[in-house]
Protein backbone atom coordinates (compact mmCIF):
# COMPACT_ATOMS: atom_id res chain seq x y z
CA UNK A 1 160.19 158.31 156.80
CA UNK A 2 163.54 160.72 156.26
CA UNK A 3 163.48 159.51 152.82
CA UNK A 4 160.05 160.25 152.59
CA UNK A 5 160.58 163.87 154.56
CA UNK A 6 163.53 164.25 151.95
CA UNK A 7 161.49 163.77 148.98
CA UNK A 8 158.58 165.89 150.34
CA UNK A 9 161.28 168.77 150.66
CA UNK A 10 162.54 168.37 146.90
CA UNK A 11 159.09 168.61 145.38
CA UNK A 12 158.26 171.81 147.20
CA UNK A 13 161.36 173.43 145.96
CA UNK A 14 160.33 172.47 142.74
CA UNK A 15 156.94 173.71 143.06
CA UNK A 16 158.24 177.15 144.05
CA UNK A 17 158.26 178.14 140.87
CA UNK A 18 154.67 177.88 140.26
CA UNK A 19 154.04 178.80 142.90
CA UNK A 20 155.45 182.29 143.82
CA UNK A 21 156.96 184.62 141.37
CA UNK A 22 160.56 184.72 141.99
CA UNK A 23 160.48 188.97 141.15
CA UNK A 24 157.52 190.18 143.23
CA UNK A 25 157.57 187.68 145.33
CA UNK A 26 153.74 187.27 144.36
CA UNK A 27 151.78 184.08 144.70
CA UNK A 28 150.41 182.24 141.65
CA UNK A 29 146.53 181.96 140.69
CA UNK A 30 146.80 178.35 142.27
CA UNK A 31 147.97 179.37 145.18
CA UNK A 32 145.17 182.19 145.23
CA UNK A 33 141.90 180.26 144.17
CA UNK A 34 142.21 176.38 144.90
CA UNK A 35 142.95 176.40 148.36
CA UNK A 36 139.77 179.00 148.45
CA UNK A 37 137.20 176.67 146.79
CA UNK A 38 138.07 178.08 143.35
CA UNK A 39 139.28 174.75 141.77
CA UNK A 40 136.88 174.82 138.63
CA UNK A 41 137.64 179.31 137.74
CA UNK A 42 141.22 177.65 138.53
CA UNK A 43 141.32 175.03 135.42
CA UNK A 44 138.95 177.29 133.49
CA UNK A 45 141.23 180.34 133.54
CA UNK A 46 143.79 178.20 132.56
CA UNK A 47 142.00 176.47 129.86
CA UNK A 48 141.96 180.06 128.16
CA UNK A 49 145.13 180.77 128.86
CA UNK A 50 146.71 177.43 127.29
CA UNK A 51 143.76 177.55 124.07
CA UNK A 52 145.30 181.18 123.86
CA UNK A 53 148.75 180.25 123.99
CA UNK A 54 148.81 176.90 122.18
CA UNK A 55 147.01 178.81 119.28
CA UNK A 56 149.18 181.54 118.69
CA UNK A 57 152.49 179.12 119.38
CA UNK A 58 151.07 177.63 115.96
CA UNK A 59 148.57 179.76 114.06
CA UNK A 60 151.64 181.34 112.19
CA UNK A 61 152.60 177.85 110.78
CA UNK A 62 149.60 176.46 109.90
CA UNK A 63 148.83 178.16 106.58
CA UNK A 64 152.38 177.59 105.37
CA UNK A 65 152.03 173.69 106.94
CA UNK A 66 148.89 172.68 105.29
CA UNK A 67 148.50 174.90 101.74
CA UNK A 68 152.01 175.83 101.03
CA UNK A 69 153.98 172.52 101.56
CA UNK A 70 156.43 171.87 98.03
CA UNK A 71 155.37 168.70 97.85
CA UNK A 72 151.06 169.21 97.45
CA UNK A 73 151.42 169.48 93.91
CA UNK A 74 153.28 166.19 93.69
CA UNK A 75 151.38 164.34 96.43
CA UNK A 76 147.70 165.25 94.97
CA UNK A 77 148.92 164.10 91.49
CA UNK A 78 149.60 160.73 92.96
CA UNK A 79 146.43 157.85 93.46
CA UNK A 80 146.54 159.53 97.45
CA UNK A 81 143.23 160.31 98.61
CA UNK A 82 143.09 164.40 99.33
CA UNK A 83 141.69 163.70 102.97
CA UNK A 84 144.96 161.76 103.59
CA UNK A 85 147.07 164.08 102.52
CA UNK A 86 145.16 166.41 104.84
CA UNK A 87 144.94 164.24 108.08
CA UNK A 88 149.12 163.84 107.96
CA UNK A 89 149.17 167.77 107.49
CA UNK A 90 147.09 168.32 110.71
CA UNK A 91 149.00 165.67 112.60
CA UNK A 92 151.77 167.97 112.66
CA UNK A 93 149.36 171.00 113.14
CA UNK A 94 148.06 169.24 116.16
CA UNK A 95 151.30 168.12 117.74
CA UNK A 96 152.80 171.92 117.43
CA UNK A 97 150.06 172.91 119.33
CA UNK A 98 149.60 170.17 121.91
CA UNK A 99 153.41 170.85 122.48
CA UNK A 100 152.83 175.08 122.95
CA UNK A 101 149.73 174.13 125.07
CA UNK A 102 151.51 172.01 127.37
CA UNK A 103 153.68 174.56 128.26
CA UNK A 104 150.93 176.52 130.18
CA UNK A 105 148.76 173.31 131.20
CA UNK A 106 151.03 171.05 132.14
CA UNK A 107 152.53 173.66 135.15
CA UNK A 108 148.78 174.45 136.01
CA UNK A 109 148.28 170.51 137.04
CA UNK A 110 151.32 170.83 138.75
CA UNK A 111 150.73 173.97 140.36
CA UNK A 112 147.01 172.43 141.91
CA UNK A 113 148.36 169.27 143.09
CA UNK A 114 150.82 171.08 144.97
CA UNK A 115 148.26 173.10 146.60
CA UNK A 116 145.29 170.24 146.96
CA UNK A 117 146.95 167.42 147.39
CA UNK A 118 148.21 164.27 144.82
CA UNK A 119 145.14 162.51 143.92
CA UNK A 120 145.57 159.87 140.74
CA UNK A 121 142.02 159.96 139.58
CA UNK A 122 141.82 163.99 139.00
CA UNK A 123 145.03 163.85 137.32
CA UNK A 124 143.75 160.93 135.17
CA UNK A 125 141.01 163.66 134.21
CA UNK A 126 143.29 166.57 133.99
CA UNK A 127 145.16 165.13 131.16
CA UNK A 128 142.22 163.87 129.32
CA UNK A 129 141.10 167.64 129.54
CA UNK A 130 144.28 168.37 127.98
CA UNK A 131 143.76 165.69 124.95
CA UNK A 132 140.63 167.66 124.13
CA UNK A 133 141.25 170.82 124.82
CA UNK A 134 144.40 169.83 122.07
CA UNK A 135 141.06 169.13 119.74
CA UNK A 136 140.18 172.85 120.76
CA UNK A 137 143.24 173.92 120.00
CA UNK A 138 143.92 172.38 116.48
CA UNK A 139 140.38 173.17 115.44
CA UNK A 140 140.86 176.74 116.25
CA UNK A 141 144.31 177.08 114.66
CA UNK A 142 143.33 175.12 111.10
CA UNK A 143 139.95 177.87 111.27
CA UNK A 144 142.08 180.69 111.33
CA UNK A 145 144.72 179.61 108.54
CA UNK A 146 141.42 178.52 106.56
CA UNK A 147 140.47 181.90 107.01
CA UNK A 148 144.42 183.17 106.00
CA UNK A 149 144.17 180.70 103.40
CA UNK A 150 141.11 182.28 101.88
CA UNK A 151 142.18 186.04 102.05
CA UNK A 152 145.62 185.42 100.46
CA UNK A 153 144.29 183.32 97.47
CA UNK A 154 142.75 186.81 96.84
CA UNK A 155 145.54 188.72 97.56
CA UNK A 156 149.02 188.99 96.03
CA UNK A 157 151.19 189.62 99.01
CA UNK A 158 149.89 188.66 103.20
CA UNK A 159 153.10 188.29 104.66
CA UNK A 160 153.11 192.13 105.85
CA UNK A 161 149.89 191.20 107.31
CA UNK A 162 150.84 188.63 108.69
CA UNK A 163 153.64 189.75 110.49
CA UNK A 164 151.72 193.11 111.67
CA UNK A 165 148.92 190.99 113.34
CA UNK A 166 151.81 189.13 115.42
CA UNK A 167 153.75 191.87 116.24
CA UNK A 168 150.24 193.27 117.79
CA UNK A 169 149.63 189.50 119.50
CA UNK A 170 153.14 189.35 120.73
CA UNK A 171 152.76 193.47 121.91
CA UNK A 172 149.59 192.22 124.13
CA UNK A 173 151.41 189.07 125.74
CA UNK A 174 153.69 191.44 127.16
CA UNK A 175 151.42 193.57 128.30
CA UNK A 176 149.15 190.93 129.60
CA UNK A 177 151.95 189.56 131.82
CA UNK A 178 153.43 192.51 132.51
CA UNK A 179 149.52 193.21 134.62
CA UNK A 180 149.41 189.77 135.03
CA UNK A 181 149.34 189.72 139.02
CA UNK A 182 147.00 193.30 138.95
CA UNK A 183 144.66 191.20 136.74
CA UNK A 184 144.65 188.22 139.35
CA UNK A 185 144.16 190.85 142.74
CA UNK A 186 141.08 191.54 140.51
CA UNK A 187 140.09 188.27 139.70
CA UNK A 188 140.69 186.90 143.61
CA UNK A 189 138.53 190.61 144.85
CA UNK A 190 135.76 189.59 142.13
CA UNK A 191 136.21 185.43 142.13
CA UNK A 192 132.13 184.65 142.14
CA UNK A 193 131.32 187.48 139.58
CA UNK A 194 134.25 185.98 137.37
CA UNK A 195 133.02 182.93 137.93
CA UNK A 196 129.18 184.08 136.50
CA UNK A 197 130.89 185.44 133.66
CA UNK A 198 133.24 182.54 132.84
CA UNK A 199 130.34 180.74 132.91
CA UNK A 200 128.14 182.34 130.68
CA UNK A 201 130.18 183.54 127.75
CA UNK A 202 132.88 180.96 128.14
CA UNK A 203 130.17 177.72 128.81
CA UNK A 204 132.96 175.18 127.61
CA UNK A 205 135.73 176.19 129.60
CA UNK A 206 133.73 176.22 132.41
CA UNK A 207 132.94 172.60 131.63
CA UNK A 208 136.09 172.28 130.91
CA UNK A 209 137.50 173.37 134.88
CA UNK A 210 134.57 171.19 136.34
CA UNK A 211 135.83 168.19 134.57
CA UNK A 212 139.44 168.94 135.48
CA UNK A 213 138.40 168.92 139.62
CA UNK A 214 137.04 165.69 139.30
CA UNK A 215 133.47 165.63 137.81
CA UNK A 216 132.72 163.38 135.06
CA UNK A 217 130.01 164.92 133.49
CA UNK A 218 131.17 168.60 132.83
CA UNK A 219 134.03 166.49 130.91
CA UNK A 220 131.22 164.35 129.35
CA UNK A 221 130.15 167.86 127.94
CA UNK A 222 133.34 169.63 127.08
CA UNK A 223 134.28 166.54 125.38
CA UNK A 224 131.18 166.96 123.60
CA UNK A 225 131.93 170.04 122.13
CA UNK A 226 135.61 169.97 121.43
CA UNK A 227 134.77 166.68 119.47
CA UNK A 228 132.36 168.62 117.25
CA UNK A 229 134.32 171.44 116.70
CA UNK A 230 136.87 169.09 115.41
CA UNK A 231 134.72 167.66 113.13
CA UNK A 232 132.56 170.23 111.98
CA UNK A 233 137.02 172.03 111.34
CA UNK A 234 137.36 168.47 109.37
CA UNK A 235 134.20 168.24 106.98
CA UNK A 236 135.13 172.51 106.33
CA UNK A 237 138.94 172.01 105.80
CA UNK A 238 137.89 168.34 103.42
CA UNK A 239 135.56 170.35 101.30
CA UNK A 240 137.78 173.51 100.27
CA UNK A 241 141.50 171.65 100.61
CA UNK A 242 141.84 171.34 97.09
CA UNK A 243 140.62 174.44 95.70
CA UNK A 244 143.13 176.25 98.14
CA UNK A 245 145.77 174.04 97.85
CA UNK A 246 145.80 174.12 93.72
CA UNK A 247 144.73 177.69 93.67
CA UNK A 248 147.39 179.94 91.64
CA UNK A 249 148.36 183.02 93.42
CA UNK A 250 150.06 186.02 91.79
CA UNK A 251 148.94 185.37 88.48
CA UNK A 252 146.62 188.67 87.98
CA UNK A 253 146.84 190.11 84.50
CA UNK A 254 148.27 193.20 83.39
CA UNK A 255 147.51 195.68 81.11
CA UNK A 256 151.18 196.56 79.38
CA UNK A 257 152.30 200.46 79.39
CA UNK A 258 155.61 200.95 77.61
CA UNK A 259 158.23 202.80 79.73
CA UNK A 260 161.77 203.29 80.36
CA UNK A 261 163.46 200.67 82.04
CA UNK A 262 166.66 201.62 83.97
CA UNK A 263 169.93 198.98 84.16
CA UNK A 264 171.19 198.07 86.86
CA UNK A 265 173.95 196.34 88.26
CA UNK A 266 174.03 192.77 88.77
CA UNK A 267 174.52 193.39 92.74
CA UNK A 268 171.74 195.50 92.54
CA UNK A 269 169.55 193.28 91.15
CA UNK A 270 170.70 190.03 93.52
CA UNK A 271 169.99 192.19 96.10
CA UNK A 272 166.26 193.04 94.89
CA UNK A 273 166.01 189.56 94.15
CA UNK A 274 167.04 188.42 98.32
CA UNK A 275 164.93 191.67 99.52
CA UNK A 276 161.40 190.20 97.69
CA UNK A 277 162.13 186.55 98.50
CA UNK A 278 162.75 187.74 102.42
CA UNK A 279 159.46 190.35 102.34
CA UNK A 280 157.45 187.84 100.78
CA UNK A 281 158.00 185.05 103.60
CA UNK A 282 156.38 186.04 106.76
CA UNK A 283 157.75 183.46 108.30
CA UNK A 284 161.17 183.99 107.40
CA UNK A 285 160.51 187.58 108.76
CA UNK A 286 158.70 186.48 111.69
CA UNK A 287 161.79 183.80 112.45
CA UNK A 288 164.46 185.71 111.22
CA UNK A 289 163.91 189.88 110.98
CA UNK A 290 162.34 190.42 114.81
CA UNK A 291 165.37 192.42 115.26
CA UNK A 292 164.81 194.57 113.07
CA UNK A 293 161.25 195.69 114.45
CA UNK A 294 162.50 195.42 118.18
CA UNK A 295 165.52 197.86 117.06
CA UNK A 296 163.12 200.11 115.44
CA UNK A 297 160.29 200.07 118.97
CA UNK A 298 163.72 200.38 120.87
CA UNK A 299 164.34 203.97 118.95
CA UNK A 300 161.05 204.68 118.94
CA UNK A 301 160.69 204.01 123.02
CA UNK A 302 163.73 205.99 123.70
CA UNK A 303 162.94 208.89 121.99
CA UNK A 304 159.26 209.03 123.11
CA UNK A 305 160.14 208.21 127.21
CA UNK A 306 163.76 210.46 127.29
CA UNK A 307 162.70 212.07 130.46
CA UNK A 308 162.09 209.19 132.35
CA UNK A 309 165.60 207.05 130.82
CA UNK A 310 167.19 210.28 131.91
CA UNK A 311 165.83 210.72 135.44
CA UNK A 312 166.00 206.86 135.74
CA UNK A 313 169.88 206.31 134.94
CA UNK A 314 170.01 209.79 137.39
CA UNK A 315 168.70 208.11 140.03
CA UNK A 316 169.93 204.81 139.86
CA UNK A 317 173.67 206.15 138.87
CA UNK A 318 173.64 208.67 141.96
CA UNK A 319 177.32 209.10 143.09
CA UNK A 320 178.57 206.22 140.71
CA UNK A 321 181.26 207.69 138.08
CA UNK A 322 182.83 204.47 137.81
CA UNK A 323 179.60 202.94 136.18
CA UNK A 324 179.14 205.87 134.50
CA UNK A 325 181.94 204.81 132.55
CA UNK A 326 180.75 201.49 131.05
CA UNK A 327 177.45 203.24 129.68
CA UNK A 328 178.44 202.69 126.41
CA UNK A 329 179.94 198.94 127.22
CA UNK A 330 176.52 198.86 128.12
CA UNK A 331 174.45 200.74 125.23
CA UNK A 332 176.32 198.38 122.98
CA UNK A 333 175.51 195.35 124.53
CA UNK A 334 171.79 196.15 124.70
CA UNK A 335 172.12 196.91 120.99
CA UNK A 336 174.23 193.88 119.43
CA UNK A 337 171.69 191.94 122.07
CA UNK A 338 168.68 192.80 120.48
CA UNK A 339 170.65 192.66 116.77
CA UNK A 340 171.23 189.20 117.20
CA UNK A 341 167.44 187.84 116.95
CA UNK A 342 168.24 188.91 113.34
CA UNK A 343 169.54 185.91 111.48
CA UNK A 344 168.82 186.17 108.20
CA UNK A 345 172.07 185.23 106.43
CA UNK A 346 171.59 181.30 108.46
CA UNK A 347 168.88 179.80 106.70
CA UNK A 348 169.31 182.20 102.83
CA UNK A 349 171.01 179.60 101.12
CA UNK A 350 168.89 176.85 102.42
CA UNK A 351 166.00 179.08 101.41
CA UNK A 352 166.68 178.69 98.00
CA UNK A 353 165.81 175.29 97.68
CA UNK A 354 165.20 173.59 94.47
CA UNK A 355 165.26 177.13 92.98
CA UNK A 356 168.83 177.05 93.39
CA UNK A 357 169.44 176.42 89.62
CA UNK A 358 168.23 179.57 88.59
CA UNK A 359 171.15 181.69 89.82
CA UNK A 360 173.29 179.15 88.93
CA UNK A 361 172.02 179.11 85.58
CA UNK A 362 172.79 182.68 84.84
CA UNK A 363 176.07 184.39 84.27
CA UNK A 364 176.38 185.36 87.77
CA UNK A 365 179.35 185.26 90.24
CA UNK A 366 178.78 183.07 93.28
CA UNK A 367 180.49 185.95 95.25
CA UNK A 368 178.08 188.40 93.90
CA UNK A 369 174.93 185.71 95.10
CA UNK A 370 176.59 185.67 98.51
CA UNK A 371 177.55 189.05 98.76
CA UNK A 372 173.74 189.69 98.24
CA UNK A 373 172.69 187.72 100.75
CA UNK A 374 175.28 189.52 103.26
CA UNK A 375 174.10 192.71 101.87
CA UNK A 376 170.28 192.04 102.50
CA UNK A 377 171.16 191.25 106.80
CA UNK A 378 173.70 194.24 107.31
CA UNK A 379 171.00 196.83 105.40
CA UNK A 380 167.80 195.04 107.27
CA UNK A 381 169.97 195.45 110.82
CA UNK A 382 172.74 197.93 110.52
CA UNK A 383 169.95 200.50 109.95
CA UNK A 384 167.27 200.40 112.71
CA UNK A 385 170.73 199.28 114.97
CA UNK A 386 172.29 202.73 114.23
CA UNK A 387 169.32 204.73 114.42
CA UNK A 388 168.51 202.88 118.07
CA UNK A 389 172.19 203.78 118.41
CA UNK A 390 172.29 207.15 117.88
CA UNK A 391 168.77 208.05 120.14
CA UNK A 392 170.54 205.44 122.96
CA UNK A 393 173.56 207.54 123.03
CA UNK A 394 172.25 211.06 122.41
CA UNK A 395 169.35 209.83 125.81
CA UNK A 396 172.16 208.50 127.83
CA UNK A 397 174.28 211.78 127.29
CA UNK A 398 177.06 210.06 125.76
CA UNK A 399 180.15 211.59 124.57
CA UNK A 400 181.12 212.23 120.55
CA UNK A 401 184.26 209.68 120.82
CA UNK A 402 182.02 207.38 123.39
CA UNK A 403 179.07 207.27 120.65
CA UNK A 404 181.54 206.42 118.03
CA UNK A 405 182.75 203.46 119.82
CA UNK A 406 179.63 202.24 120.65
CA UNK A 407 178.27 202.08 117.05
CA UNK A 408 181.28 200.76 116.03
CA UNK A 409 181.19 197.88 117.99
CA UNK A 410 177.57 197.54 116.85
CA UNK A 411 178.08 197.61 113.76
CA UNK A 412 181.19 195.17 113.52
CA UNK A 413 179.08 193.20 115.20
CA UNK A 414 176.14 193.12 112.66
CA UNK A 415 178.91 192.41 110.15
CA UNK A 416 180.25 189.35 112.09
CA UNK A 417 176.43 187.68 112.79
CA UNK A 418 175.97 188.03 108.88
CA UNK A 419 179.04 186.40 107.63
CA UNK A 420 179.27 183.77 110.48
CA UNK A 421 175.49 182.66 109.37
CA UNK A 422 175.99 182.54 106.00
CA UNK A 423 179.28 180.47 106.62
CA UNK A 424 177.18 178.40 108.59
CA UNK A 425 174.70 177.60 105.90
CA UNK A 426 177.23 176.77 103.71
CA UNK A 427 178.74 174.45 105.81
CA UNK A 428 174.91 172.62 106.13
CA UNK A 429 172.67 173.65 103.50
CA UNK A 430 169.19 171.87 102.81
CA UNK A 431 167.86 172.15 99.56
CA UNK A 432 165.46 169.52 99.62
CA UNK A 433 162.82 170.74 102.09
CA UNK A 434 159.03 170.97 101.12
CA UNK A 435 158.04 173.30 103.50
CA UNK A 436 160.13 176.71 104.40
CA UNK A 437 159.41 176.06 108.36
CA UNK A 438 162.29 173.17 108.55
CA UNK A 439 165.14 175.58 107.00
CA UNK A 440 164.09 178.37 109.09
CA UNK A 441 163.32 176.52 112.59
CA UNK A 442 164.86 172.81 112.49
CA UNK A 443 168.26 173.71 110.94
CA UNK A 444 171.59 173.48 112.33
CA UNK A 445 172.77 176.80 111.34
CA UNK A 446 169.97 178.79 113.09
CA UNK A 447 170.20 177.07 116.15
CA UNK A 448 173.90 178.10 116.28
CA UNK A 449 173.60 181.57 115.19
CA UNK A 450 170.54 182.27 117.54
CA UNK A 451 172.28 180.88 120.90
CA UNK A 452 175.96 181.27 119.58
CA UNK A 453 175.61 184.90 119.42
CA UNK A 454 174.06 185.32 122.31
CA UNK A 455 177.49 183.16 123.81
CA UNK A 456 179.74 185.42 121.92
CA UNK A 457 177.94 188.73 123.47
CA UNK A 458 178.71 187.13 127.00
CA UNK A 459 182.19 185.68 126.51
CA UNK A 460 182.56 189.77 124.95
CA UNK A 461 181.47 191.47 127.78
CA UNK A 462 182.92 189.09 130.37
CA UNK A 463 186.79 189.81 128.11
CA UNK A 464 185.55 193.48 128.37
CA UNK A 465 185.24 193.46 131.70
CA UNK A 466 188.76 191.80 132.37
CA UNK A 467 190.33 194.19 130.02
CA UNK A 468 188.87 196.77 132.34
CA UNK A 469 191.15 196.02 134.71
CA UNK A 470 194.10 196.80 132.93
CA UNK A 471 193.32 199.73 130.45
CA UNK A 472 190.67 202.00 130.49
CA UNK A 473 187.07 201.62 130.05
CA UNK A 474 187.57 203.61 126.28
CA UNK A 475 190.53 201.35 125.41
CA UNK A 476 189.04 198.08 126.98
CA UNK A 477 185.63 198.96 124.43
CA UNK A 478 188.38 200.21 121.89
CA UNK A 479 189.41 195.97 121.58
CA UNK A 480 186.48 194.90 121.68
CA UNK A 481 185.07 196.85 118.37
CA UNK A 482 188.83 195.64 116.93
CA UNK A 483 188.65 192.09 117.86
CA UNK A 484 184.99 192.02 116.56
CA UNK A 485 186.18 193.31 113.53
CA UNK A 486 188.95 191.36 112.92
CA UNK A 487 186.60 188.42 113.32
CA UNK A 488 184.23 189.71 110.39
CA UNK A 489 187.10 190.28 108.26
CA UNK A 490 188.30 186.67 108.70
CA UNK A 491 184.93 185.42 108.37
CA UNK A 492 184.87 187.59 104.87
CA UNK A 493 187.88 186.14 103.66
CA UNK A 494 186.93 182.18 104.14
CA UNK A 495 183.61 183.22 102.40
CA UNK A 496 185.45 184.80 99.34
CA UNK A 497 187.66 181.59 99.19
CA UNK A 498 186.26 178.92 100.37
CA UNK A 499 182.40 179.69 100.75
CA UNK A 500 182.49 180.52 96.82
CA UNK A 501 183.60 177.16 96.45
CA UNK A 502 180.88 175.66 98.17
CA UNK A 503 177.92 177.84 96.91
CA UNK A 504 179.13 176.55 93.29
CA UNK A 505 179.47 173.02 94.32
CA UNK A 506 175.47 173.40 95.76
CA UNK A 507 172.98 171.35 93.49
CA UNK A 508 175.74 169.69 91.55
């Protein structure tokens, strides 16, 4: 029985968290509806919510995943069936989306049994909800890059597009959650009229919430239909996957007009040559240039709410000189923070793939390839860093020798992210991938650089800190921005040497 007690006690501190948000202190939409009768809204609410969430975890990667992949030229040339080819695409498709689903529905079973009660057989039906609503999930994500695939076999360049419609998506998340428990106080003063319309213009997730209390037949129907939307995504994606897949893409003619051409500098020219290969990737943008757009809404934000930074910092630094000090140990950390979701240097040699030969080929330098790719991540994040820099320190009142610090340290920093990436993909380069997700997501170097940096910012400001103690806050910020870039410098160095060494030894 005390082992029992014991146990009970675990779980429930486990549960807490979805159960009660640990900010507000607010209680979850389980915690709000099922105990209330509301068991079917419950699952149905979060039926949307995981279709929602497992579709746009994957939408982004399904284009790329099923009429982009290296390898469909080679693979439909071979005595392989085209609807084989296509059913080992969407197992992927479907298992990237199952796993961004389960992220939201998983929690929400776990979140109602805490507050109903363990039963075996409604969690038995629960995760058979979850198979289908997988078959929702997948269907709706192959529709939409069938639709993506369509557009951009008409058009030369999508990846601006691309990015600009997730940007937007990723801009409403926030603001969903950030109303997230307004929107439920809503939901919980209006649960029967949500219910009516839940039921009425979303009919399958309704189903969908019945089957997941405990009914067989509302699962009987929801089954039903996510089973035919599969299909009905299967006999549409059959029919047009080798017309999309084969279809050449900026191949438009030109009429010729003679004019002027202007040299220009090898350099110059790697550099265009990195700038078009990144711009036309939107998922090497989306995976590897955020920073750059969250520098630029970071500027943008600060110059737009001033007032309010102002009369915030005011209110919150009332009577505090000493913390008034580390504003720009602070400014700078917020800035080389949000500078380090840029990794662009990590995956650029990798990128290159069985292209590699080209440079190679001509009468080029490897330090002048490299030096490129260096050159495209410092441009691409230096810039929107200062400029978020400059507003940051101009709002926050900082002074002339302060400011300089700051973007010092900033942009050491930025120097030290490029040439530490681009070391790393040296180090472990993959040139033989057939589709541009694995360099960019499942490689060793990105990992690193994404969660390394953000280790390096805290080991910085926790050596900061201690140097605090012993100089001043100017000097202690003074070693920082020297140590940072005396590591770029070293970094610089090996890559001159040695990392010349191994870009020519590449595809040897």
């Amino acid at each position: 029985m005390m082992l029992k007690a014991l146990f009970r006690k675990q779980m429930m501190e486990f549960g807490v968290r979805f159960l009660r948000d640990r900010r507000t202190g607010a209680q979850s939409m389980a915690v709000q509806l099922v105990p209330a009768g509301y068991g079917q809204l419950y699952f149905a609410m979060m039926a949307l919510i995981a279709l929602a969430f497992g579709v746009f975890g994957s939408v982004f990667n399904t284009y790329a995943g099923l009429y982009q992949a290296k390898d469909n030229d080679l693979l439909l040339s071979m005595p392989i069936p085209p609807s084989r080819i296509l059913l080992a695409r969407l197992t992927s498709v479907a298992l990237l989306g199952l796993l961004y689903q389960s992220l939201v529905w998983i929690p929400a079973i776990l979140a109602y049994h805490l507050n109903a009660g363990f039963s075996p057989v409604p969690l038995i039906l629960q995760l058979t909800v979850g198979l289908f609503l997988a078959m929702a999930v997948t269907a709706l994500t192959c529709l939409l890059g069938w639709i993506v695939a369509l557009i951009s076999a008409r058009l030369k360049n999508k990846s601006f597009i691309t990015v600009l419609l997730f940007l937007i998506f990723f801009a409403g998340y926030y603001v969903l959650y950030g109303n997230a428990y307004r929107i439920l106080a809503a939901i919980l003063a209006n649960a029967d009229a949500v219910g009516d319309g839940v039921r009425s213009w979303a009919y399958p997730f309704w189903q969908a919430g019945g089957g997941a209390v405990g009914h067989p037949l509302p699962l009987l129907i929801f089954a039903v239909i996510a089973s035919l939307c599969a299909a009905l995504t299967w006999i549409l994606l059959e029919r047009s996957f080798i017309r999309i897949a084969t279809t050449s893409r900026g191949t438009a003619k030109k009429v010729y007009r003679e004019k002027a051409v202007r040299q220009g500098s090898v350099r110059s020219a790697l550099f265009r040559k990195e700038l078009k290969r990144f711009t036309s990737s939107a998922a090497y943008m989306l995976n590897c240039g955020l920073g750059t757009a969250f520098l630029t809404a970071l500027a943008v934000a600060l110059l737009i709410f001033a007032g309010q930074v102002r009369e915030g910092m005011d209110l919150l630094l009332d009577g505090e000189d000493t913390v008034r000090q580390f504003l720009p140990h602070i400014a700078a950390f917020a800035l080389c923070l949000t500078a380090a979701m840029n990794d662009i240097t990590a995956p650029s040699v990798s990128m290159e793939g069985k292209t590699l030969w080209i440079v190679r080929s001509c009468p080029v330098r490897p330090w002048d390839a490299l030096a490129a790719k260096l050159q495209l991540h410092v441009v691409l994040t230096l810039i929107p860093q200062l400029a978020a820099g400059i507003v940051c320190c101009v709002v926050l009142g900082l002074s002339l020798p302060a400011s300089l610090l700051t973007l010092t340290v900033c942009a050491a920093f930025t120097v030290l992210t490029a040439s530490a990436g681009l070391c790393l993909n040296l180090l472990s380069p993959n040139l033989s991938w057939t589709n541009e997700t694995v360099p960019l997501k499942n490689s060793i170097p990105v990992f690193v650089m994404l969660f390394g940096s953000w280790g390096f910012l805290a080991v910085m400001a926790a050596g900061v800190y201690a140097l605090s103690l012993l100089l001043s806050p100017a000097l202690s910020l003074a070693a920082a921005a020297v140590l940072v870039a005396l590591f770029a410098v070293l970094l610089l160095i090996w890559l001159r040497k040695k990392g010349t060494a191994l870009y020519e030894g590449l595809g040897g």
